[in-house]
PDB file of N, CA and C in Angstrom:
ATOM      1  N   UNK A   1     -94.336 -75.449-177.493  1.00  0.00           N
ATOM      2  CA  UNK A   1     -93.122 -76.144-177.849  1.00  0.00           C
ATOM      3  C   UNK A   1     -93.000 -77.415-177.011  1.00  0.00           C
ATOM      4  N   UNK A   2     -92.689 -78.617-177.646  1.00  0.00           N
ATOM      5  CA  UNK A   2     -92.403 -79.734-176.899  1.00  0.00           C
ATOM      6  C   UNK A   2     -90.943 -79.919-176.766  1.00  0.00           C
ATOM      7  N   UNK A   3     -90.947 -79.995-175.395  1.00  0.00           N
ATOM      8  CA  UNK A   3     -89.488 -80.432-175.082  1.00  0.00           C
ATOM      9  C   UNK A   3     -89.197 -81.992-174.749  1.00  0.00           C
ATOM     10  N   UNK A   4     -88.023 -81.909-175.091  1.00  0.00           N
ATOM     11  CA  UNK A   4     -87.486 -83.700-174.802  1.00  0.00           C
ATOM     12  C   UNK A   4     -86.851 -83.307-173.779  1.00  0.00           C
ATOM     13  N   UNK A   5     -87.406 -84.159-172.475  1.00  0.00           N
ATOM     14  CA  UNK A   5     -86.459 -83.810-171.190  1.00  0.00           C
ATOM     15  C   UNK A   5     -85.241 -85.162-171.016  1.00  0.00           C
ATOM     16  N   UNK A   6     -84.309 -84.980-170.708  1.00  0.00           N
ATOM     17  CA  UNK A   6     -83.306 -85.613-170.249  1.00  0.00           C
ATOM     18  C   UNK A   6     -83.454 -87.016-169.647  1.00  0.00           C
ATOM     19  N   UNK A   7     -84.512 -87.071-168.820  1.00  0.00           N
ATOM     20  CA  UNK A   7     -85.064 -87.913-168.037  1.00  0.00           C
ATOM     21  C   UNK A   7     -86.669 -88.094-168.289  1.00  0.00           C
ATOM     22  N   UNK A   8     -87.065 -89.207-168.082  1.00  0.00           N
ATOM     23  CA  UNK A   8     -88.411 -89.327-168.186  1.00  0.00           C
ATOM     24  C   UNK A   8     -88.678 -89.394-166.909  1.00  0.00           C
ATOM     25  N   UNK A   9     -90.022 -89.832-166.667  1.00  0.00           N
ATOM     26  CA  UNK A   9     -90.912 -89.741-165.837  1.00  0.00           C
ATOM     27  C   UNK A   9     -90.619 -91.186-164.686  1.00  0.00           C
ATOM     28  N   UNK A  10     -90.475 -91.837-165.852  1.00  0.00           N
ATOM     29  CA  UNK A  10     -90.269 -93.430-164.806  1.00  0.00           C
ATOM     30  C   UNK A  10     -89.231 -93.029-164.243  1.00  0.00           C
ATOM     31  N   UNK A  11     -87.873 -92.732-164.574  1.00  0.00           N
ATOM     32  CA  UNK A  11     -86.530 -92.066-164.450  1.00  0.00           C
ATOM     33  C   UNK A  11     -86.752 -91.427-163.024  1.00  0.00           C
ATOM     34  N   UNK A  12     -87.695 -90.548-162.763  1.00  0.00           N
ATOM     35  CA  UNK A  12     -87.344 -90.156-161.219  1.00  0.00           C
ATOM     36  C   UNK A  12     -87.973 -90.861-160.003  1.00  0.00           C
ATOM     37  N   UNK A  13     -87.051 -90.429-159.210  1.00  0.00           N
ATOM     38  CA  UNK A  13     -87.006 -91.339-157.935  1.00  0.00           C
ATOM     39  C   UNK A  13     -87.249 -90.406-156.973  1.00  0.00           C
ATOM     40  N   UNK A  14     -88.041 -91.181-155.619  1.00  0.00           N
ATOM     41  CA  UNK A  14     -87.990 -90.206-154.132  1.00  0.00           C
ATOM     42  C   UNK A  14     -86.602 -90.225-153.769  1.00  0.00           C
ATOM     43  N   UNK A  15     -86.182 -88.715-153.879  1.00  0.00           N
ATOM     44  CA  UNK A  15     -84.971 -88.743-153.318  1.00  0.00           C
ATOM     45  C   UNK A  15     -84.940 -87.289-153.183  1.00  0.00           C
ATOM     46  N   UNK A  16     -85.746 -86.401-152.942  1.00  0.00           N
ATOM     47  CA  UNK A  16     -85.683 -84.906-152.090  1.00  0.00           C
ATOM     48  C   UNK A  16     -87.387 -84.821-152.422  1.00  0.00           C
ATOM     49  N   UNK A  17     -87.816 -85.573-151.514  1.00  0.00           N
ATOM     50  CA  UNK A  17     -89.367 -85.106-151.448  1.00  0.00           C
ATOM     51  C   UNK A  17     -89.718 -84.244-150.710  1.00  0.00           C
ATOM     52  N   UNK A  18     -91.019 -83.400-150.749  1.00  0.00           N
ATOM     53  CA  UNK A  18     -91.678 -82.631-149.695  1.00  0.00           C
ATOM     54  C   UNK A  18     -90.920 -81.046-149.385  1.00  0.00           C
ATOM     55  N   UNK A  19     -90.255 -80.858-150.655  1.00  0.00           N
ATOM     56  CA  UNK A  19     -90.139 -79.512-150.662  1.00  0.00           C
ATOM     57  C   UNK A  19     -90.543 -78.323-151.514  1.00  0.00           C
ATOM     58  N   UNK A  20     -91.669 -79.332-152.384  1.00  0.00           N
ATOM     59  CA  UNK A  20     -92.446 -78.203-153.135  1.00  0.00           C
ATOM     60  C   UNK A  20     -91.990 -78.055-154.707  1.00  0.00           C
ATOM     61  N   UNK A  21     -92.183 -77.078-155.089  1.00  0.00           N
ATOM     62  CA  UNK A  21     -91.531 -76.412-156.678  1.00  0.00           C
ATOM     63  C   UNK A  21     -90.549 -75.412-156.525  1.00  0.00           C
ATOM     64  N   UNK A  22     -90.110 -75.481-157.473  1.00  0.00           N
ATOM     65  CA  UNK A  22     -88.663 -74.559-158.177  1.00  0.00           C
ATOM     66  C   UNK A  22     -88.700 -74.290-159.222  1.00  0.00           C
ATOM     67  N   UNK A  23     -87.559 -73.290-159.710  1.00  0.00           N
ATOM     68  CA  UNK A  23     -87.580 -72.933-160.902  1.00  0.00           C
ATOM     69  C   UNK A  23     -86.323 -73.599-161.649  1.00  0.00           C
ATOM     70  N   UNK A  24     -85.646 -74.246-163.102  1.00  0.00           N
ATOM     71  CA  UNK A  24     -84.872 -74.317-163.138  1.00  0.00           C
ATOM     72  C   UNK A  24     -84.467 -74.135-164.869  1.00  0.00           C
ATOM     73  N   UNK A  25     -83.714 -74.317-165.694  1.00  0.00           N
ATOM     74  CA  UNK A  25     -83.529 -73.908-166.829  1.00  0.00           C
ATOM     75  C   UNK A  25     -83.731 -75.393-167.466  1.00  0.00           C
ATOM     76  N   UNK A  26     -83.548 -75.242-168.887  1.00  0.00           N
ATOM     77  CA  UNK A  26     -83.492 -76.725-170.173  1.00  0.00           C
ATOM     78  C   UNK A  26     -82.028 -76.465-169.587  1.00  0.00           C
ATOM     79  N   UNK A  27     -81.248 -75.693-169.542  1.00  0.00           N
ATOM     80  CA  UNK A  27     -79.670 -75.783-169.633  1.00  0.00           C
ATOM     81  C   UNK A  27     -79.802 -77.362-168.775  1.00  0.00           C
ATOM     82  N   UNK A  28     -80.558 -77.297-167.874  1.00  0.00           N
ATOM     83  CA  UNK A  28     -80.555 -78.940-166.689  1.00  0.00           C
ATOM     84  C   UNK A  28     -81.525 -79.811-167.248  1.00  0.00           C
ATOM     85  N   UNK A  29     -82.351 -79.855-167.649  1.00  0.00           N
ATOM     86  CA  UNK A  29     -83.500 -80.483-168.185  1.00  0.00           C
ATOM     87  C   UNK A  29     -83.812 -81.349-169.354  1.00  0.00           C
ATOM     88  N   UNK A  30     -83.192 -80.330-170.085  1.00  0.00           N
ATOM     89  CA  UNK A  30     -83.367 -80.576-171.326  1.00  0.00           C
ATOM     90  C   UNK A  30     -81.711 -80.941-171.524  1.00  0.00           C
ATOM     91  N   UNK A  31     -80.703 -80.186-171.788  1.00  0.00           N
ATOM     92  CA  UNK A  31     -79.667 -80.527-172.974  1.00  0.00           C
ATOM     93  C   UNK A  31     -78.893 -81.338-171.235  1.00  0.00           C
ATOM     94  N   UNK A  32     -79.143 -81.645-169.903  1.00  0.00           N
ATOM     95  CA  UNK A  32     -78.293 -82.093-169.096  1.00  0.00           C
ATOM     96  C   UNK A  32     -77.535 -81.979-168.283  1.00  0.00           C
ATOM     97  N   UNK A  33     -77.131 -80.658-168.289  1.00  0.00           N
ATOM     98  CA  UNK A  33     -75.956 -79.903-167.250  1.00  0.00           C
ATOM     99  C   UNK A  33     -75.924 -80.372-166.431  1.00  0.00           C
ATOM    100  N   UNK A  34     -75.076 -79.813-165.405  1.00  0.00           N
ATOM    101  CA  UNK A  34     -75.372 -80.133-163.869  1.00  0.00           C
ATOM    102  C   UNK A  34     -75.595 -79.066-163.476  1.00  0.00           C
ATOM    103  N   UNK A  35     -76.492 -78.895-162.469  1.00  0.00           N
ATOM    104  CA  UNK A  35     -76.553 -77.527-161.565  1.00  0.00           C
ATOM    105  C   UNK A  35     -75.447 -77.148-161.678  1.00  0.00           C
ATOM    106  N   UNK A  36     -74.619 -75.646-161.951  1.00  0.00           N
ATOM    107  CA  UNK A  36     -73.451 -74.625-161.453  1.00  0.00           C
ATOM    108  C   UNK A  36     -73.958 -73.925-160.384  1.00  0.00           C
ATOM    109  N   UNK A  37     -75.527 -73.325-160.198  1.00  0.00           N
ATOM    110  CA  UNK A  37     -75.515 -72.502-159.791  1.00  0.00           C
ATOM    111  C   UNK A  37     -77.024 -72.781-158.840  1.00  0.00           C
ATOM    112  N   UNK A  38     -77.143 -72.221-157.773  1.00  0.00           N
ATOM    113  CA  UNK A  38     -78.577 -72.332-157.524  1.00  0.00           C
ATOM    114  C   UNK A  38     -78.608 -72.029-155.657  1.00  0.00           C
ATOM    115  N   UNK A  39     -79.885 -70.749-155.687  1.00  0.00           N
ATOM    116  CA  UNK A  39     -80.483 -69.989-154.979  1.00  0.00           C
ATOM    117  C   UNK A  39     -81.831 -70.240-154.607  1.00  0.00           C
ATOM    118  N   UNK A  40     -81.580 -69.856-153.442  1.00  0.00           N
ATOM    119  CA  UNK A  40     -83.144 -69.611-152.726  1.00  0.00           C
ATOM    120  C   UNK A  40     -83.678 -68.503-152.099  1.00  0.00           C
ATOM    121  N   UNK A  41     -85.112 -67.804-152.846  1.00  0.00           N
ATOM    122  CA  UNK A  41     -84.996 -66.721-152.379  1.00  0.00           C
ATOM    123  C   UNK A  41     -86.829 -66.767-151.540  1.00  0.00           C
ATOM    124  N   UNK A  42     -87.320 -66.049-150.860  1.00  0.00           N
ATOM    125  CA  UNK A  42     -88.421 -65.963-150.560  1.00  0.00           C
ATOM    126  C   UNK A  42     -89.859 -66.391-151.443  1.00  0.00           C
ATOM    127  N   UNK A  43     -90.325 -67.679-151.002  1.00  0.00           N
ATOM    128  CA  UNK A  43     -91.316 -68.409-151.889  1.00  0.00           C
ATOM    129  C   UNK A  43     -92.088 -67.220-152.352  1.00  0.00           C
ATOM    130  N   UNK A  44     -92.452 -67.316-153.448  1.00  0.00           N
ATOM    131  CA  UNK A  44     -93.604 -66.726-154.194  1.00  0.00           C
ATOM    132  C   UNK A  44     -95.208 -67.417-153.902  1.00  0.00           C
ATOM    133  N   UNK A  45     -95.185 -68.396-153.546  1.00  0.00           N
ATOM    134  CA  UNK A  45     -96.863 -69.113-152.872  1.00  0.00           C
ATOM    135  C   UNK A  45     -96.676 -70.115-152.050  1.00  0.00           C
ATOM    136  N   UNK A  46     -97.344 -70.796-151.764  1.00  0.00           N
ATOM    137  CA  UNK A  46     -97.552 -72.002-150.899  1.00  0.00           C
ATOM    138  C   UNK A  46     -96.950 -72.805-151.296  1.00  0.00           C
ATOM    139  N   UNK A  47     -96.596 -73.492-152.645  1.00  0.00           N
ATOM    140  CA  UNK A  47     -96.198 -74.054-153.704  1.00  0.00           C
ATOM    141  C   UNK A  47     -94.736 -74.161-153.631  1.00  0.00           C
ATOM    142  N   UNK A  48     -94.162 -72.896-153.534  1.00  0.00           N
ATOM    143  CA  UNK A  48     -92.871 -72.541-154.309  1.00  0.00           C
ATOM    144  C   UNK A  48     -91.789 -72.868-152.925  1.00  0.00           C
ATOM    145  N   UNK A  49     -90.760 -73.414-153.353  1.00  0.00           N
ATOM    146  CA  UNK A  49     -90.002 -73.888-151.770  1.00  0.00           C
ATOM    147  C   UNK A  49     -89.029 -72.581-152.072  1.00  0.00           C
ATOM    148  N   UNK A  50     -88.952 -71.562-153.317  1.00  0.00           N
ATOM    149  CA  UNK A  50     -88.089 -70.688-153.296  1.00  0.00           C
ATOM    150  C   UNK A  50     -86.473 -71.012-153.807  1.00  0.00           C
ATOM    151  N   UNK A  51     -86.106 -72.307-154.275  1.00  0.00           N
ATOM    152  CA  UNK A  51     -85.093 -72.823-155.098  1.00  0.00           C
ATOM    153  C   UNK A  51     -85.345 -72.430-156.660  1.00  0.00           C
ATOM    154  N   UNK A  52     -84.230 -71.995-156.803  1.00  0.00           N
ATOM    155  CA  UNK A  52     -83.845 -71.259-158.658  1.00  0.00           C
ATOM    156  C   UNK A  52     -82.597 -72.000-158.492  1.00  0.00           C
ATOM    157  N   UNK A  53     -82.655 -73.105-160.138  1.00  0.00           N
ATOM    158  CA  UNK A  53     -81.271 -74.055-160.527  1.00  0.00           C
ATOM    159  C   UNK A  53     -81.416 -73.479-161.918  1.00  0.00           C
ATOM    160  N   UNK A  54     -79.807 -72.816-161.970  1.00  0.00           N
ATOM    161  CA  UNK A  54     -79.423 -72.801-163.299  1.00  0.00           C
ATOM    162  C   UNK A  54     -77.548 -73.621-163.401  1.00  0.00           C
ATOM    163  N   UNK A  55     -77.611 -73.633-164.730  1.00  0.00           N
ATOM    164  CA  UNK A  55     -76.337 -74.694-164.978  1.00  0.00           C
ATOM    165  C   UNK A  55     -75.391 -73.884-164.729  1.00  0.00           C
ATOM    166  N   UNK A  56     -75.567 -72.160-164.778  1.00  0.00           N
ATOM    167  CA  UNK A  56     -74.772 -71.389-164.735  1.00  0.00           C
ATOM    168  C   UNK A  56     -73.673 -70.490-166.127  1.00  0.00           C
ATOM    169  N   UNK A  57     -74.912 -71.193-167.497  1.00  0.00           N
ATOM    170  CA  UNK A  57     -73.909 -70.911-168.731  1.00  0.00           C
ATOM    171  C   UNK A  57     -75.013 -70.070-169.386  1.00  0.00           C
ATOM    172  N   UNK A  58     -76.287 -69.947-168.685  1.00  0.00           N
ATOM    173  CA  UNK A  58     -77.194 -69.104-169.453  1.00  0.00           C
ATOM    174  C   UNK A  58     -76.471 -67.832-169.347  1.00  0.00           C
ATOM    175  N   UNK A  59     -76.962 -66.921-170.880  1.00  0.00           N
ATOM    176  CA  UNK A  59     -76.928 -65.970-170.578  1.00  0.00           C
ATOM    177  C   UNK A  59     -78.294 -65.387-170.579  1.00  0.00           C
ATOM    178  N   UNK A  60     -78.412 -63.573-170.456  1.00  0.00           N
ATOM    179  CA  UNK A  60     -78.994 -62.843-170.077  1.00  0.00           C
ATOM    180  C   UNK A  60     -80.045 -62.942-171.536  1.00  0.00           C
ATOM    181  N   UNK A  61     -80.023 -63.008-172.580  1.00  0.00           N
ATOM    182  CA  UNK A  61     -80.970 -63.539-173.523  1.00  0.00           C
ATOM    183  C   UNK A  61     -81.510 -64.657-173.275  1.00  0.00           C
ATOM    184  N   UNK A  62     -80.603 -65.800-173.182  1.00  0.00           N
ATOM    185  CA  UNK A  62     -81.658 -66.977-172.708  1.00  0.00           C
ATOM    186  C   UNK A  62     -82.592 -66.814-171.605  1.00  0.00           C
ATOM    187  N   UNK A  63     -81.901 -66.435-170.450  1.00  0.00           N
ATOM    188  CA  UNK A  63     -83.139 -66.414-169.137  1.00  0.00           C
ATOM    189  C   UNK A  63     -84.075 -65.822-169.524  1.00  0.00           C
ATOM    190  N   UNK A  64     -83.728 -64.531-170.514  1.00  0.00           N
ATOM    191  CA  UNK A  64     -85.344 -63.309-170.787  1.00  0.00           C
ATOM    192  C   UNK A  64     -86.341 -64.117-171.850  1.00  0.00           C
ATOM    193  N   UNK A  65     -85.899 -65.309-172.022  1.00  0.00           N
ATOM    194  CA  UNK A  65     -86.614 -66.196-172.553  1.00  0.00           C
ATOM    195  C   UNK A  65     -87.615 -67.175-172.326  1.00  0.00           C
ATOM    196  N   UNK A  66     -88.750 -66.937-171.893  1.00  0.00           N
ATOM    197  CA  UNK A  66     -89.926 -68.297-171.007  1.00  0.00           C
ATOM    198  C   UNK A  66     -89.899 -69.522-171.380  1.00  0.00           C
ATOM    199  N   UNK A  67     -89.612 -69.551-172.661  1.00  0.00           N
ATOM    200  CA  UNK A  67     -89.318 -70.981-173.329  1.00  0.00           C
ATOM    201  C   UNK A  67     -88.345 -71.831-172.523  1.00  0.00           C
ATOM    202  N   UNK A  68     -87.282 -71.033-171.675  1.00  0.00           N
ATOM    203  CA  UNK A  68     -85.949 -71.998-171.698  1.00  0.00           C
ATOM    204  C   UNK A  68     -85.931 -71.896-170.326  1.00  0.00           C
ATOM    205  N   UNK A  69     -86.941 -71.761-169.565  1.00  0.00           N
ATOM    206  CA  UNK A  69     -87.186 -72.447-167.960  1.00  0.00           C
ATOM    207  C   UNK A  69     -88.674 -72.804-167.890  1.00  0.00           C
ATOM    208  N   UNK A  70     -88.478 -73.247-166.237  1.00  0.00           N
ATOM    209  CA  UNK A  70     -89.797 -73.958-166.161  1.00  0.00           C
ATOM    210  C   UNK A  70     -89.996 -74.008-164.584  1.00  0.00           C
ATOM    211  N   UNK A  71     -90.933 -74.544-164.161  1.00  0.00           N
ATOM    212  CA  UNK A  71     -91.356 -75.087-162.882  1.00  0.00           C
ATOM    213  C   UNK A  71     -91.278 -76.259-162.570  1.00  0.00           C
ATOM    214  N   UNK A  72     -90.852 -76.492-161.594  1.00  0.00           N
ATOM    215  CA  UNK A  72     -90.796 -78.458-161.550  1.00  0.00           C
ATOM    216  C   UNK A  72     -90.908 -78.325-160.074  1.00  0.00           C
ATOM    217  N   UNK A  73     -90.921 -79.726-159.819  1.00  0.00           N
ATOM    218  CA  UNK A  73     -90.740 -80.256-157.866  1.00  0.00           C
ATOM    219  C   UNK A  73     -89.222 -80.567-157.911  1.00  0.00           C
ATOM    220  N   UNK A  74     -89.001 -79.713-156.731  1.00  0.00           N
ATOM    221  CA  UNK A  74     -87.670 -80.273-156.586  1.00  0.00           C
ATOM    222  C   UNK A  74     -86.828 -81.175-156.929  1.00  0.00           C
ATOM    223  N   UNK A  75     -87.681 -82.734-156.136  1.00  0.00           N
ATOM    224  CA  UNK A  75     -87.284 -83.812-156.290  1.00  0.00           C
ATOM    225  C   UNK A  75     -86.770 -84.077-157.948  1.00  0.00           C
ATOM    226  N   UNK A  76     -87.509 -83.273-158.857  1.00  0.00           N
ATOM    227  CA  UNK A  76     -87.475 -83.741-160.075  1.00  0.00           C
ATOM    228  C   UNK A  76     -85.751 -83.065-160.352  1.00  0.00           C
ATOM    229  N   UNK A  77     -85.513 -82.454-160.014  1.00  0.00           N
ATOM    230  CA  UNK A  77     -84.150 -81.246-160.339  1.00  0.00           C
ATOM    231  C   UNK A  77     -83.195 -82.008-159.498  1.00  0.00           C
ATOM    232  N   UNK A  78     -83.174 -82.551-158.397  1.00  0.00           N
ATOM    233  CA  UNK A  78     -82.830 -83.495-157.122  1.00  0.00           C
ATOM    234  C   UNK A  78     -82.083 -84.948-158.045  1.00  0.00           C
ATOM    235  N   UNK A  79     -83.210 -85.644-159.316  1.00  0.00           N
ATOM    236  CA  UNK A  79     -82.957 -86.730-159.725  1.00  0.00           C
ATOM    237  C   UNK A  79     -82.102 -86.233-161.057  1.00  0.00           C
ATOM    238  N   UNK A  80     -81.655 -85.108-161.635  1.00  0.00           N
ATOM    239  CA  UNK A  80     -80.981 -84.642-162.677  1.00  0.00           C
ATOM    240  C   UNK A  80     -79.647 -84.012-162.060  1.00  0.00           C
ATOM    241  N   UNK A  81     -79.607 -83.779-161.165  1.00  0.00           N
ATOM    242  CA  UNK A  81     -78.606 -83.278-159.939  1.00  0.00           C
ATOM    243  C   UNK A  81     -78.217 -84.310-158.373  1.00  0.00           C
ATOM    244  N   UNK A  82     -78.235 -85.018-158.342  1.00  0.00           N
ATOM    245  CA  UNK A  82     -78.326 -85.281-156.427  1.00  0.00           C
ATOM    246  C   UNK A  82     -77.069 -85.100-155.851  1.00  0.00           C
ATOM    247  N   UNK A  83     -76.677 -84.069-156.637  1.00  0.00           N
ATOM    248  CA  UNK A  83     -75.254 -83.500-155.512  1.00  0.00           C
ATOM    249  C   UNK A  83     -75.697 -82.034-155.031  1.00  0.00           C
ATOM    250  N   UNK A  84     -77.500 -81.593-155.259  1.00  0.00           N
ATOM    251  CA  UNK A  84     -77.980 -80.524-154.855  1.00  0.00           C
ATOM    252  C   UNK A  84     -78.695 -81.096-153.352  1.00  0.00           C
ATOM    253  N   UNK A  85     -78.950 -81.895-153.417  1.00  0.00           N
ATOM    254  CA  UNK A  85     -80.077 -82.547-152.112  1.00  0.00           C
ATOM    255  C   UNK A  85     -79.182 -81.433-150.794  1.00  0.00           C
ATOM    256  N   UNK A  86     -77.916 -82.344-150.559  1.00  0.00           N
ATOM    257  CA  UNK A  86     -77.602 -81.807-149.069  1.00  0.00           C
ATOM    258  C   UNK A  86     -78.001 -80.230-148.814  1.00  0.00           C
ATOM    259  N   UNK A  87     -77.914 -79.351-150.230  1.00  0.00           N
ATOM    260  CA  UNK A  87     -78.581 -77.966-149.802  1.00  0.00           C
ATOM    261  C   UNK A  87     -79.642 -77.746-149.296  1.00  0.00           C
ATOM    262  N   UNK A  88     -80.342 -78.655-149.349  1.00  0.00           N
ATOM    263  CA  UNK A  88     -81.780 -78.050-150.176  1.00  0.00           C
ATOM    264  C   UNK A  88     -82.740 -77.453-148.590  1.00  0.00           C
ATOM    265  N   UNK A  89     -82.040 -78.089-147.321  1.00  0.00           N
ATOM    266  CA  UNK A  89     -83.078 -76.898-146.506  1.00  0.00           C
ATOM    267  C   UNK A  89     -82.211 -75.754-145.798  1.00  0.00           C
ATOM    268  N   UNK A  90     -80.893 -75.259-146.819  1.00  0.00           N
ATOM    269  CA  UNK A  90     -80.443 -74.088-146.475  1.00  0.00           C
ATOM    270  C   UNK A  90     -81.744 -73.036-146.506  1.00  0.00           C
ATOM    271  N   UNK A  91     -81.445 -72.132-145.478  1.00  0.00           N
ATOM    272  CA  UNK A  91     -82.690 -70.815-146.028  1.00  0.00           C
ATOM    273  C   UNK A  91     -82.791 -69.859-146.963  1.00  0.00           C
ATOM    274  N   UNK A  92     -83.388 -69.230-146.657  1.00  0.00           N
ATOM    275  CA  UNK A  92     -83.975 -68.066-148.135  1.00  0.00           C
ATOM    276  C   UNK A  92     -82.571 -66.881-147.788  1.00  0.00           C
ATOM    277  N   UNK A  93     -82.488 -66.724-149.363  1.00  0.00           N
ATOM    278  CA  UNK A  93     -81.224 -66.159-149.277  1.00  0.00           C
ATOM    279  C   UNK A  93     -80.090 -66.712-149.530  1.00  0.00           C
ATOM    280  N   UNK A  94     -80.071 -67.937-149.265  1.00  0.00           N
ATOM    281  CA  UNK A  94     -78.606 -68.639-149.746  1.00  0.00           C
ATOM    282  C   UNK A  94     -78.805 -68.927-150.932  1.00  0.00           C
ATOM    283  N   UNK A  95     -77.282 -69.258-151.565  1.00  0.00           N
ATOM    284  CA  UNK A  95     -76.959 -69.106-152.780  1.00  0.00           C
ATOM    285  C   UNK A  95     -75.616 -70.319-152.770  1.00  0.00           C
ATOM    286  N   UNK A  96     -75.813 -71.293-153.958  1.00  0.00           N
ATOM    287  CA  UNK A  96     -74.056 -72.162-153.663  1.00  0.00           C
ATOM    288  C   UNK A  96     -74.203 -72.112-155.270  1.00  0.00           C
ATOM    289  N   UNK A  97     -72.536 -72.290-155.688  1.00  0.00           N
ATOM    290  CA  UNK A  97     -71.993 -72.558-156.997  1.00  0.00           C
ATOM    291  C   UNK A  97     -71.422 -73.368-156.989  1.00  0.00           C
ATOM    292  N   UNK A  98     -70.735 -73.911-157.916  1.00  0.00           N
ATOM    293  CA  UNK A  98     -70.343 -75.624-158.126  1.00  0.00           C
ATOM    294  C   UNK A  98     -68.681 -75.042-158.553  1.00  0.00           C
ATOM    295  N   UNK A  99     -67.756 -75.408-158.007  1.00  0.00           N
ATOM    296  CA  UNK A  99     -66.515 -74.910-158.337  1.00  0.00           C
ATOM    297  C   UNK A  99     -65.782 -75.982-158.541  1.00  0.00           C
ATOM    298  N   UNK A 100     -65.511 -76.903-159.874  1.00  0.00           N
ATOM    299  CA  UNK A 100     -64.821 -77.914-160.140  1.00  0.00           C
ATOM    300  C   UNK A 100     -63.782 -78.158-159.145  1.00  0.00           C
ATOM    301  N   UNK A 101     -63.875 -79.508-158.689  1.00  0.00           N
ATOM    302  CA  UNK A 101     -63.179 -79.987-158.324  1.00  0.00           C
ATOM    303  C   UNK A 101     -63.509 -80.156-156.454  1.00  0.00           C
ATOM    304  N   UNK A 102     -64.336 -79.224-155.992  1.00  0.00           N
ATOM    305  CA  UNK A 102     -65.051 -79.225-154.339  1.00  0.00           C
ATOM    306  C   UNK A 102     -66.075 -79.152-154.315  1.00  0.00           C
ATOM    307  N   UNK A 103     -67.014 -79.420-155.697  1.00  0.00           N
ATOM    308  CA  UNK A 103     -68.169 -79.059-155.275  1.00  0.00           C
ATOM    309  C   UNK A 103     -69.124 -78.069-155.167  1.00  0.00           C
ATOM    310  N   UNK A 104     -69.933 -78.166-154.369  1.00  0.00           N
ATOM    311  CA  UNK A 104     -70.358 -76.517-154.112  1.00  0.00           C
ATOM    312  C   UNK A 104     -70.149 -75.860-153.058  1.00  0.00           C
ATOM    313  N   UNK A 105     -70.230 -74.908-153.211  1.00  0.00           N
ATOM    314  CA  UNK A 105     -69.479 -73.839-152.231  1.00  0.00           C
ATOM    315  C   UNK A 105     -70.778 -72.845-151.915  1.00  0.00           C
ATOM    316  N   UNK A 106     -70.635 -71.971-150.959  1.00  0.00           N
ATOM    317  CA  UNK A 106     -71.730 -71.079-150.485  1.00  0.00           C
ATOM    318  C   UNK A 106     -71.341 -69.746-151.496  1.00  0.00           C
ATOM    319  N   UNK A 107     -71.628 -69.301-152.064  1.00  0.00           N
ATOM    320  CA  UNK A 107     -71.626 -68.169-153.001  1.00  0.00           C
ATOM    321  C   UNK A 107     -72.475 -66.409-152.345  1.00  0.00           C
ATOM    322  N   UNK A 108     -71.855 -65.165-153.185  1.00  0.00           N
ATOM    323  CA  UNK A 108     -72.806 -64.379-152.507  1.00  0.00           C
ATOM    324  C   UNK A 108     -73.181 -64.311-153.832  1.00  0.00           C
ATOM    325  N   UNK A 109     -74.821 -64.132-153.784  1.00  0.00           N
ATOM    326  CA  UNK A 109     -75.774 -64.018-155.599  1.00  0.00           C
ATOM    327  C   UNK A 109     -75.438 -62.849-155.950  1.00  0.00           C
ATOM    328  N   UNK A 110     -74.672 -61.515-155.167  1.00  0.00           N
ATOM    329  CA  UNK A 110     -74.804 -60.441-156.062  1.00  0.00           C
ATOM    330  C   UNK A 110     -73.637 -60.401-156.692  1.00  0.00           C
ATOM    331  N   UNK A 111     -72.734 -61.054-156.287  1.00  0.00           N
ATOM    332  CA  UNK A 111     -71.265 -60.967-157.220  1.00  0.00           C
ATOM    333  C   UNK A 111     -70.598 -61.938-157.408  1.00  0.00           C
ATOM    334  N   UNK A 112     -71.925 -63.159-157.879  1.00  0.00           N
ATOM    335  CA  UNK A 112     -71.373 -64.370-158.834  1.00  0.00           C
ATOM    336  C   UNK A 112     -71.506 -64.290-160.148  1.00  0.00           C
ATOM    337  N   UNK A 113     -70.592 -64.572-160.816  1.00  0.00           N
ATOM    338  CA  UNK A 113     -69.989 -64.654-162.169  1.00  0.00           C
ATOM    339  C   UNK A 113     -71.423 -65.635-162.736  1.00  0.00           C
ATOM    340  N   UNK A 114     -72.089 -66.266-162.060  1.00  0.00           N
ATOM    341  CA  UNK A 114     -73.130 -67.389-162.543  1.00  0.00           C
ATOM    342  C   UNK A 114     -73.996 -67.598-162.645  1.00  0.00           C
ATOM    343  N   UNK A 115     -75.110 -66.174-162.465  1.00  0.00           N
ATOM    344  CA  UNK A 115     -76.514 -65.911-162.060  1.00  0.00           C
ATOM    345  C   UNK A 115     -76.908 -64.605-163.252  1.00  0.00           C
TER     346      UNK A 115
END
């Protein structure tokens, strides 16, 4: 499946380099969102900085879906978001949600309404 991403390629900028890959949904990518939601949990390889961005409107069918996430470099999720940067060297385990009107906030992942 070809996706039309939001942003092209010329479109991103250094502006959260050198932290590797993530996971994040089309909900950001593709149709635009803004991050709602997004965790870091223990890298899976060398690769992986351990950041998961979702917009926070998927549901539990979409995520069980491979089509409707992906892998990217940070930076790339960074230039569709840059109100995620200041997180980004919280540690493994943290979790923030976007609560209109402050921003993001530190969240706990097991009993957010957004994951």
């Amino acid at each position: 499946m070809d996706k039309k991403y939001k942003l092209t390629s010329a479109q991103i900028r250094s502006i959260a380099t050198g932290y590797g890959a993530c996971f994040a949904t089309d909900k950001i990518t593709v149709e635009g969102a803004p991050v709602g939601f997004m965790y870091r949990e223990d890298p899976d390889n060398d690769i992986d900085s351990g950041w998961r961005f979702l917009a926070g409107t998927e549901s539990e069918e979409y995520m069980n879906d491979p089509d409707n996430h992906a892998i990217y470099d940070v930076n790339t999720i960074a230039n569709y978001d840059p109100e995620i940067v200041p997180w980004l060297d919280a540690p493994s385990g943290s979790a923030f949600e976007r609560v209109q009107g402050e921003g993001f906030i530190e969240a706990d992942r097991t009993n957010s309404t957004l994951h």
